[in-house]
PDB file of N, CA and C in Angstrom:
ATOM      1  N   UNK A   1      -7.833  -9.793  -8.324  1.00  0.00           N
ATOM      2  CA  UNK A   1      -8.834  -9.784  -7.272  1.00  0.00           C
ATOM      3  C   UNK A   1     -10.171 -10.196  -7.871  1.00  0.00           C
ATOM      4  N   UNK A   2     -10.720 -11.427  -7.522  1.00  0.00           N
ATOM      5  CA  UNK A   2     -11.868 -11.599  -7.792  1.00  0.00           C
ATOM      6  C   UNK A   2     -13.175 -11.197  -6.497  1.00  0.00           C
ATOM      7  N   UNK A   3     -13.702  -9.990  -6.549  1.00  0.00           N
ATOM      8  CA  UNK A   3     -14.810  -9.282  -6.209  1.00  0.00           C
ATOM      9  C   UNK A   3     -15.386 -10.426  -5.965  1.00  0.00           C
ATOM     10  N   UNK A   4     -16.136 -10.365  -6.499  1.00  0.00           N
ATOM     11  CA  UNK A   4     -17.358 -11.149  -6.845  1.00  0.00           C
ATOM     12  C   UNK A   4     -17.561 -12.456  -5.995  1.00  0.00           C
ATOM     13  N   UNK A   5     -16.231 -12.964  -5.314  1.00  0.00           N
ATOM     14  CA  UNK A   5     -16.096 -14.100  -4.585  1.00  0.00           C
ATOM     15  C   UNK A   5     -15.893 -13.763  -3.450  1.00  0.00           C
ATOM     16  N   UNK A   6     -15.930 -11.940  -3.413  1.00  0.00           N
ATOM     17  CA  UNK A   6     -15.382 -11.690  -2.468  1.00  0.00           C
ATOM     18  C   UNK A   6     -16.050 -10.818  -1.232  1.00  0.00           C
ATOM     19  N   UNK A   7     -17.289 -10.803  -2.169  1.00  0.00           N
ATOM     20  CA  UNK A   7     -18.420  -9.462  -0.735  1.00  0.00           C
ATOM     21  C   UNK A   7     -19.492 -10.917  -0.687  1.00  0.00           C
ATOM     22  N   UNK A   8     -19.263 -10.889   0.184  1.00  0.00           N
ATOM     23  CA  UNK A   8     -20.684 -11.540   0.895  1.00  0.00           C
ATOM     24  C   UNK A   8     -21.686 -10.554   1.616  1.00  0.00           C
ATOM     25  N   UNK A   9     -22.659 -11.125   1.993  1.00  0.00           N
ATOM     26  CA  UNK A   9     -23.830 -10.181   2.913  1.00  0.00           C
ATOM     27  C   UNK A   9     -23.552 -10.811   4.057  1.00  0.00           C
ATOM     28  N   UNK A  10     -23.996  -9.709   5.062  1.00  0.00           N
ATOM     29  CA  UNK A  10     -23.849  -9.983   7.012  1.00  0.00           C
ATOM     30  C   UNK A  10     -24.575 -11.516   7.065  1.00  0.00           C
ATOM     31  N   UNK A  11     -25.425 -11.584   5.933  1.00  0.00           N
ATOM     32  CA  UNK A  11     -26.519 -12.724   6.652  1.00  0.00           C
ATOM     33  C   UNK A  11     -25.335 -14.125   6.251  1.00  0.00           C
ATOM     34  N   UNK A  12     -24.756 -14.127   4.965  1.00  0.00           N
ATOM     35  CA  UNK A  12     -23.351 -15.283   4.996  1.00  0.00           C
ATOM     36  C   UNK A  12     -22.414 -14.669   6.167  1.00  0.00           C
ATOM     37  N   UNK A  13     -21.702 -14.067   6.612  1.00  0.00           N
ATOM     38  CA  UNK A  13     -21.126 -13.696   8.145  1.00  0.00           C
ATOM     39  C   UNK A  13     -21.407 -14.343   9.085  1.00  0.00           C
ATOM     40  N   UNK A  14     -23.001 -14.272   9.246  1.00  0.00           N
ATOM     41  CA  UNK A  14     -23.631 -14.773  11.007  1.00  0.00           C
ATOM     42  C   UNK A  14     -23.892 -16.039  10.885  1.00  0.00           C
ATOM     43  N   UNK A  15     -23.994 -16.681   9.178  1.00  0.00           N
ATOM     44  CA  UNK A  15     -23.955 -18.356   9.321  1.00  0.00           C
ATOM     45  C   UNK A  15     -23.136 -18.843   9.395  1.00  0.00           C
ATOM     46  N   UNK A  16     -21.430 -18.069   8.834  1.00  0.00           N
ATOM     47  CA  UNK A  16     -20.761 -19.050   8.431  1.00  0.00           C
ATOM     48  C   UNK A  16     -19.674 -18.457   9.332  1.00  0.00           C
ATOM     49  N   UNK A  17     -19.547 -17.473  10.298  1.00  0.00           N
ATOM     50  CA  UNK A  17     -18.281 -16.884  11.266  1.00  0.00           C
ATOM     51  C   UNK A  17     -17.011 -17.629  11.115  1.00  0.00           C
ATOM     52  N   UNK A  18     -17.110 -18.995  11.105  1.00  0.00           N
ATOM     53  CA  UNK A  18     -16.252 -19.472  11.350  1.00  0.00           C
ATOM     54  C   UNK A  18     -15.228 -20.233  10.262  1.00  0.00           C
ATOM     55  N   UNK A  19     -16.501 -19.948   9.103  1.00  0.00           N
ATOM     56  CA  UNK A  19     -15.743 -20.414   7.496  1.00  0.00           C
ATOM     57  C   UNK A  19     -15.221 -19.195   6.997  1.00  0.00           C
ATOM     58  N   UNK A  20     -15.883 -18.063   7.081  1.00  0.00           N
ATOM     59  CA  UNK A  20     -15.307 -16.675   7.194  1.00  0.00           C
ATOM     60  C   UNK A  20     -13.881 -16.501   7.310  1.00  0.00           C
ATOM     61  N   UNK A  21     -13.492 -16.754   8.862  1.00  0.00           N
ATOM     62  CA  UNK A  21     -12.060 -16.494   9.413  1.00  0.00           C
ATOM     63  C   UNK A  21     -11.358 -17.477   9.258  1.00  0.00           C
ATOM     64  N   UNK A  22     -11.611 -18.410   8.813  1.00  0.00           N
ATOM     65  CA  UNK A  22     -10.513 -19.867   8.368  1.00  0.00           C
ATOM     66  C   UNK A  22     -10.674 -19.290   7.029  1.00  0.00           C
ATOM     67  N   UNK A  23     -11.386 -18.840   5.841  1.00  0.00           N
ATOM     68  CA  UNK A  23     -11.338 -18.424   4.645  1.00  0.00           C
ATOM     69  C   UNK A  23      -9.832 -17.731   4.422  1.00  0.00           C
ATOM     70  N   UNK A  24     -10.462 -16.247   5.081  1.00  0.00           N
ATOM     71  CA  UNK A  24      -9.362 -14.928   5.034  1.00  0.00           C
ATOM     72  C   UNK A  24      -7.659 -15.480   5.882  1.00  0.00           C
ATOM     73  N   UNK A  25      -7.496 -16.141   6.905  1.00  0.00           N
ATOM     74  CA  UNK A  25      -6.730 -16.834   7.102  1.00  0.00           C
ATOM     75  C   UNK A  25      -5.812 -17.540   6.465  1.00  0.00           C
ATOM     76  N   UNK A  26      -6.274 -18.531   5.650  1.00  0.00           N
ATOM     77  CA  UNK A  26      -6.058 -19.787   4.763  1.00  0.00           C
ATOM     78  C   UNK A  26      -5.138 -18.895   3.587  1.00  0.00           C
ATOM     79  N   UNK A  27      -6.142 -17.974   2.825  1.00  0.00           N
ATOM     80  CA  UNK A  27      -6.002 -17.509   1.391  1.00  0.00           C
ATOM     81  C   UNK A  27      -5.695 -15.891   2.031  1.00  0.00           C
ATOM     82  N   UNK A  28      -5.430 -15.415   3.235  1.00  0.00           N
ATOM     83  CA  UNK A  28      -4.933 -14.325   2.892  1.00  0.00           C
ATOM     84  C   UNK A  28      -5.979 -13.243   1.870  1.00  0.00           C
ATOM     85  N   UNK A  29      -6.863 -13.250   1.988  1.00  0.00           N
ATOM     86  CA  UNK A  29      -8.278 -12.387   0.548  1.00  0.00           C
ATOM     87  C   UNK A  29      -9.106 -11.749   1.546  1.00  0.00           C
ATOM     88  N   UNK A  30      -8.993 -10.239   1.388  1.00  0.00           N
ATOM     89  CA  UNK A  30      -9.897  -9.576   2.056  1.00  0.00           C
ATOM     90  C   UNK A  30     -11.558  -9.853   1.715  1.00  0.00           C
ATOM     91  N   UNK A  31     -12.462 -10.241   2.565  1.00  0.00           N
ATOM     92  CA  UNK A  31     -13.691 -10.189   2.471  1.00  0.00           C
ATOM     93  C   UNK A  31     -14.429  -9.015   2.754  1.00  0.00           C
ATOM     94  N   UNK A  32     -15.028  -8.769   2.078  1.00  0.00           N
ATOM     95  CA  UNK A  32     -16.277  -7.591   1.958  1.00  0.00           C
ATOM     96  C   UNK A  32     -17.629  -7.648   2.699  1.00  0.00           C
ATOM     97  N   UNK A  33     -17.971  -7.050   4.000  1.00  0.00           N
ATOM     98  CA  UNK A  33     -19.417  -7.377   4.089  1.00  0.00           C
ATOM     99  C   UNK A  33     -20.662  -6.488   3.677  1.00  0.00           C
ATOM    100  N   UNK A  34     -21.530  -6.626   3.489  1.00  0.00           N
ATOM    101  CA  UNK A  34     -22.420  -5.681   2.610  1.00  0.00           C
ATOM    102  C   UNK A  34     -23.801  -6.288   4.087  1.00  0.00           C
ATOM    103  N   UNK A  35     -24.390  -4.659   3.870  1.00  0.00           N
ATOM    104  CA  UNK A  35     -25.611  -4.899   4.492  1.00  0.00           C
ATOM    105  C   UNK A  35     -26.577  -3.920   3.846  1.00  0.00           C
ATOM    106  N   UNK A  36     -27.469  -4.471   3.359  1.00  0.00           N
ATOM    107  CA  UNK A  36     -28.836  -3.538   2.583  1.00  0.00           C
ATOM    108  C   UNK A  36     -27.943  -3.890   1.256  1.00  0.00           C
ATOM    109  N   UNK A  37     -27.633  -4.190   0.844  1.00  0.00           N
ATOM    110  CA  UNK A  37     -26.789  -4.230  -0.762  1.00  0.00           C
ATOM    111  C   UNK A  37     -25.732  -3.340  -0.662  1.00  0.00           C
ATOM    112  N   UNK A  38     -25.276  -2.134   0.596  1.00  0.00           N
ATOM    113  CA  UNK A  38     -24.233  -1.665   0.312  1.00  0.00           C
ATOM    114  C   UNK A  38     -22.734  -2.026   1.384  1.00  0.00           C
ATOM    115  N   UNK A  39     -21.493  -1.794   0.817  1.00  0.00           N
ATOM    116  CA  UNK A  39     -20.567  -2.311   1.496  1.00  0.00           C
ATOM    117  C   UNK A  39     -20.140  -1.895   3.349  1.00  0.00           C
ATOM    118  N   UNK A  40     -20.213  -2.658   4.081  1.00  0.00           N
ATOM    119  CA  UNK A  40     -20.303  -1.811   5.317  1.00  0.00           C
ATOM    120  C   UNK A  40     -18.932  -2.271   6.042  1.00  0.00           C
ATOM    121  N   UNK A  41     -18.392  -3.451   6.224  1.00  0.00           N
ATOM    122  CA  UNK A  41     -17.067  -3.937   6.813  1.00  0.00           C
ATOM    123  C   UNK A  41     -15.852  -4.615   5.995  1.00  0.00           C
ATOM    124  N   UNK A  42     -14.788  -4.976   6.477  1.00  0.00           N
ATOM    125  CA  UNK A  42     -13.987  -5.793   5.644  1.00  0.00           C
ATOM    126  C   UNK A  42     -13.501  -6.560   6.976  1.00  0.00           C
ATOM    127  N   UNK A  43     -13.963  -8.030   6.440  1.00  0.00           N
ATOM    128  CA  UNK A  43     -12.589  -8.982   7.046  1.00  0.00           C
ATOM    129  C   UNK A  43     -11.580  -9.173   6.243  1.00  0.00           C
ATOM    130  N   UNK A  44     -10.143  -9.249   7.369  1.00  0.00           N
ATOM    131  CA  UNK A  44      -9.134  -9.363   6.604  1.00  0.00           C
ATOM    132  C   UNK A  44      -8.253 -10.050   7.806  1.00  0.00           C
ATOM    133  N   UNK A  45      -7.317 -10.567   7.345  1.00  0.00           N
ATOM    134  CA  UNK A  45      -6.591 -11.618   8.398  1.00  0.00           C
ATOM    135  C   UNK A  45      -5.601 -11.122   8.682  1.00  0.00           C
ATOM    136  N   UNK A  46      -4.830 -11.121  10.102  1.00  0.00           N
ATOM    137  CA  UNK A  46      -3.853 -10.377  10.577  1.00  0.00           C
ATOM    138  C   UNK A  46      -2.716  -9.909   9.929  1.00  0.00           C
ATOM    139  N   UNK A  47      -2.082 -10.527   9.363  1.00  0.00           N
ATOM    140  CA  UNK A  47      -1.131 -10.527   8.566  1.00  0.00           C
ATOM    141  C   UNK A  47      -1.069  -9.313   7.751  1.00  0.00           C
ATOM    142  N   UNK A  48      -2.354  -9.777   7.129  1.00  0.00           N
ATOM    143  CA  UNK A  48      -2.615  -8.795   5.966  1.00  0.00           C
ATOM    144  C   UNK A  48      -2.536  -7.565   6.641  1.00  0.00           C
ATOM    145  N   UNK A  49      -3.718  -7.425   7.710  1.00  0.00           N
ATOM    146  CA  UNK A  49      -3.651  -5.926   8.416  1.00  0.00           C
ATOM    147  C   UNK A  49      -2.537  -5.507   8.731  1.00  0.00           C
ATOM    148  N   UNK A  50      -1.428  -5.622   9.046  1.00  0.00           N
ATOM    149  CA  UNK A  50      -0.089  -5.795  10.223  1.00  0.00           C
ATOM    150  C   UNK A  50       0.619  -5.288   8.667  1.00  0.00           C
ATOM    151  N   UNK A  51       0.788  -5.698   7.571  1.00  0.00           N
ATOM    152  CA  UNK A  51       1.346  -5.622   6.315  1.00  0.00           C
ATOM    153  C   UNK A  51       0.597  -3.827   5.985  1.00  0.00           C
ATOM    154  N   UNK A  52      -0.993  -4.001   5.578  1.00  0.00           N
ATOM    155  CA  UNK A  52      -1.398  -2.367   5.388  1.00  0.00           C
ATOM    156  C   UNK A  52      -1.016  -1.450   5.979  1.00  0.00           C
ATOM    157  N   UNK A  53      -0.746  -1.726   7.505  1.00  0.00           N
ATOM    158  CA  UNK A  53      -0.805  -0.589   9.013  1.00  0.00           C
ATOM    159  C   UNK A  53       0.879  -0.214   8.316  1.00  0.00           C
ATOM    160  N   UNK A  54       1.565  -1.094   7.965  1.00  0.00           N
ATOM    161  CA  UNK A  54       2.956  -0.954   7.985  1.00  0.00           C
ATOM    162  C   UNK A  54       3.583  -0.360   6.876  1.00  0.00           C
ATOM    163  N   UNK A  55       2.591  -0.415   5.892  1.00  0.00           N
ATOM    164  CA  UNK A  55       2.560   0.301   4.368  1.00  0.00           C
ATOM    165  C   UNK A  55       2.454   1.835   4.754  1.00  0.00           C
ATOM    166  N   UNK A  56       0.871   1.882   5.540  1.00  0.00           N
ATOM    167  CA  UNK A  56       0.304   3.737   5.669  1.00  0.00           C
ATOM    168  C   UNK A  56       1.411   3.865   6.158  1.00  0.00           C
ATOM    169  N   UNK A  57       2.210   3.363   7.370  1.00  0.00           N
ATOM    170  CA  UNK A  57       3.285   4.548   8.796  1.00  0.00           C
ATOM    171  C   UNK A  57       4.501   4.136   7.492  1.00  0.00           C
ATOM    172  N   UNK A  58       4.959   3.656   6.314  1.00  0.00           N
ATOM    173  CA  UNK A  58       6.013   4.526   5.431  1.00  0.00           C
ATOM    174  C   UNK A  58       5.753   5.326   4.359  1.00  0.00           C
ATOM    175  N   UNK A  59       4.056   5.348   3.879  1.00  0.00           N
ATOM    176  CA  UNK A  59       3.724   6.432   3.041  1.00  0.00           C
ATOM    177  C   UNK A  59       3.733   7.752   3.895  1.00  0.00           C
ATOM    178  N   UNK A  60       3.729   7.850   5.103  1.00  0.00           N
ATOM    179  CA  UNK A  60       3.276   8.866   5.980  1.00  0.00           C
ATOM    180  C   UNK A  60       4.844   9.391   6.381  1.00  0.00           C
ATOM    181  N   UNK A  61       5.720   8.620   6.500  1.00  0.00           N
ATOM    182  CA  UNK A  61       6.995   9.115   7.084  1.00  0.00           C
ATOM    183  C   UNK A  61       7.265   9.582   5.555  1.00  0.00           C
ATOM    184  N   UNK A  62       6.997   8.974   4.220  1.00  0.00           N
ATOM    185  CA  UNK A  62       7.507   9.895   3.246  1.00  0.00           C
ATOM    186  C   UNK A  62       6.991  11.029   3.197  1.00  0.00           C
ATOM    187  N   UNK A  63       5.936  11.169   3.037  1.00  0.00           N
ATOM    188  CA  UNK A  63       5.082  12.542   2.917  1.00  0.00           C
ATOM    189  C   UNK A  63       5.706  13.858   4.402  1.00  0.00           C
ATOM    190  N   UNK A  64       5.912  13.094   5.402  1.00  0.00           N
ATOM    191  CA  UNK A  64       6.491  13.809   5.960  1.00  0.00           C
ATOM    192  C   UNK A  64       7.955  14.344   5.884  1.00  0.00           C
ATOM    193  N   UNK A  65       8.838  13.179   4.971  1.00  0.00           N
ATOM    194  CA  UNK A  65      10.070  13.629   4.526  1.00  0.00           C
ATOM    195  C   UNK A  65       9.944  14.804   3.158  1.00  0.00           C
ATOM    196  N   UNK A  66       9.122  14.657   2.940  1.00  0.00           N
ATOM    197  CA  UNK A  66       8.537  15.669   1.309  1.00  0.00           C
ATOM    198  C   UNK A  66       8.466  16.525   2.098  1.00  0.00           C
ATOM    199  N   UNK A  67       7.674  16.875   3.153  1.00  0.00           N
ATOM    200  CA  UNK A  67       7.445  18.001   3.699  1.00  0.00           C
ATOM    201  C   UNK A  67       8.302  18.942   4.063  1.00  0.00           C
ATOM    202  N   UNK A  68       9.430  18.593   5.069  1.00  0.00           N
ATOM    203  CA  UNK A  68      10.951  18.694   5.599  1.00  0.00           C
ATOM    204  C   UNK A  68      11.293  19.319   4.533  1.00  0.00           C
ATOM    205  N   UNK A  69      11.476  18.841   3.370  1.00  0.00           N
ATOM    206  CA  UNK A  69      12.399  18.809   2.157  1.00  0.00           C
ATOM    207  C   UNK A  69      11.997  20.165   1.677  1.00  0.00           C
ATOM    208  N   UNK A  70      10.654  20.357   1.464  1.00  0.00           N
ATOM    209  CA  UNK A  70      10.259  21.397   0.865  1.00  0.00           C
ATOM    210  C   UNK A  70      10.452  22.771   2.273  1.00  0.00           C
ATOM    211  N   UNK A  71      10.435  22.246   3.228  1.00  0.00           N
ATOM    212  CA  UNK A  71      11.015  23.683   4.216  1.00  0.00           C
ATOM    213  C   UNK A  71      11.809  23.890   4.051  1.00  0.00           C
ATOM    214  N   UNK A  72      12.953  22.838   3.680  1.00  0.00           N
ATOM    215  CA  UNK A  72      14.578  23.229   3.981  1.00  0.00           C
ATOM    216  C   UNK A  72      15.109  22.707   5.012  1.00  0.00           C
ATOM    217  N   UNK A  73      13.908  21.596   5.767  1.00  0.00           N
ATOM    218  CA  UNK A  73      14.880  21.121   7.233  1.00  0.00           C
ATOM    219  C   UNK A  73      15.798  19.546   6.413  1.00  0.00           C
ATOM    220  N   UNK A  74      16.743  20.086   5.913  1.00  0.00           N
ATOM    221  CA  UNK A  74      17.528  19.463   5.436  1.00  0.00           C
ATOM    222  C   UNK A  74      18.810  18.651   6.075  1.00  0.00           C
ATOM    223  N   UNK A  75      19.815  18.109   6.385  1.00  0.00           N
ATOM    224  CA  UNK A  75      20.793  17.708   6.754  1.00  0.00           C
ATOM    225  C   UNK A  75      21.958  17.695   5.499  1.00  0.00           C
ATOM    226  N   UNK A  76      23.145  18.274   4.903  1.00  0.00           N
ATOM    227  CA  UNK A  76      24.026  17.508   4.008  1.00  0.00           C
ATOM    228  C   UNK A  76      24.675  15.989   4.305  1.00  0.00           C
ATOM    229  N   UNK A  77      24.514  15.156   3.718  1.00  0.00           N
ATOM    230  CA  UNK A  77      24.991  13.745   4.108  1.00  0.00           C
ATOM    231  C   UNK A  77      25.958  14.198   4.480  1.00  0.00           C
ATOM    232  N   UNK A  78      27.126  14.641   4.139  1.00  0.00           N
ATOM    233  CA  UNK A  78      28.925  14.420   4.714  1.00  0.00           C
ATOM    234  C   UNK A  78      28.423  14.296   6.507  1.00  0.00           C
ATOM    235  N   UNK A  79      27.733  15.741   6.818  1.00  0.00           N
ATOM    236  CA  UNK A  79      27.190  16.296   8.230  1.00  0.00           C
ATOM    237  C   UNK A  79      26.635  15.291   9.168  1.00  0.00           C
ATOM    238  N   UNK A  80      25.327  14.468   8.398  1.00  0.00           N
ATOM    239  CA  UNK A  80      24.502  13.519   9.159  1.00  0.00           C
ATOM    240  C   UNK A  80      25.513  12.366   9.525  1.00  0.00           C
ATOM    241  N   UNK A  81      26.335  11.820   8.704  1.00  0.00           N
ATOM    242  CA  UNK A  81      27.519  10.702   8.670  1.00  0.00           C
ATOM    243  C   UNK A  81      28.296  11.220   9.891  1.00  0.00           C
ATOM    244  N   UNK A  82      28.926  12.093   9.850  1.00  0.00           N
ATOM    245  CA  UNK A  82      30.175  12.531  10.976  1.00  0.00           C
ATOM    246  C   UNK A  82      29.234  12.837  12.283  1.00  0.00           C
ATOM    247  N   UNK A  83      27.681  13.329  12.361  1.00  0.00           N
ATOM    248  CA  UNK A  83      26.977  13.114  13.385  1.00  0.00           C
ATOM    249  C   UNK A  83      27.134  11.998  13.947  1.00  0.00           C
ATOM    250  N   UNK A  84      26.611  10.457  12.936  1.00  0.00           N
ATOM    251  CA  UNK A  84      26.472   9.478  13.663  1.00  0.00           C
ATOM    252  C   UNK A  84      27.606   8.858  13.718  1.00  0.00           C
ATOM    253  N   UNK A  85      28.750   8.937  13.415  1.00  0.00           N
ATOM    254  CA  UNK A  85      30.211   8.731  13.782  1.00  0.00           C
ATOM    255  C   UNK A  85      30.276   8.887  15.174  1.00  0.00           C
ATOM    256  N   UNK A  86      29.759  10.079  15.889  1.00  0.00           N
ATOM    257  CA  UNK A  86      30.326  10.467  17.038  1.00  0.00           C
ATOM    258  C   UNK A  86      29.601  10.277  17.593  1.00  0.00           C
ATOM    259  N   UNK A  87      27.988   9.651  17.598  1.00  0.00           N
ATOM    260  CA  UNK A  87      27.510   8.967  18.301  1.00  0.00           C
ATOM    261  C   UNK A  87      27.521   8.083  18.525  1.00  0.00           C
ATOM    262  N   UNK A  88      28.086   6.966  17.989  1.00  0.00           N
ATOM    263  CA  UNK A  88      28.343   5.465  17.442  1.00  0.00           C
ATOM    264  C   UNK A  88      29.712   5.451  18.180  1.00  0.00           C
ATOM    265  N   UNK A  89      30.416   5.914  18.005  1.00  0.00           N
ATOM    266  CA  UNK A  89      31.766   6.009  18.447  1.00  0.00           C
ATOM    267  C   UNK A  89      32.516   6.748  19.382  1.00  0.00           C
ATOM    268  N   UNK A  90      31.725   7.247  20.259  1.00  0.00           N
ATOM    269  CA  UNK A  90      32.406   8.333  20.970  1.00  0.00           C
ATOM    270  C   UNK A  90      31.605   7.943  22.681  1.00  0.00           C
TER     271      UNK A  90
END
């Protein structure tokens, strides 16, 4: 990740909107916007977002399987298998 190529200020944003979103598009590279010198937004191109959103909802279903695990809401495989046997098949 090269930074440095990569935060612009709002005032490159409002000149260049449109080199902006053909940028992050093109190359897929999250952009940084900074206002007062500190970081305030990120552009990032759909893809990319659609890829993060889809990362958090399976770190989150793990953490929620950790959770389960540590209660005890468990299933034995042989059990869950012959469940979906007889749903699948019946």
């Amino acid at each position: 990740m090269r930074l440095s190529q990569d935060i612009k200020p709002i005032s490159y944003l409002k000149a260049k909107t449109a080199d902006v979103i053909n940028s992050v598009s093109e190359n897929q590279r999250t952009i940084f916007i900074t206002q007062n010198g500190e970081a305030k937004a990120v552009v990032q191109d759909i893809r990319s977002y659609e890829n993060t959103q889809n990362t958090l909802n399976l770190l989150k279903l793990i953490i929620q399987s950790e959770h389960d695990i540590a209660k005890g809401k468990v299933t034995p495989q042989e059990e869950m298998f012959e469940n979906l046997e007889k749903k699948l098949f019946n």
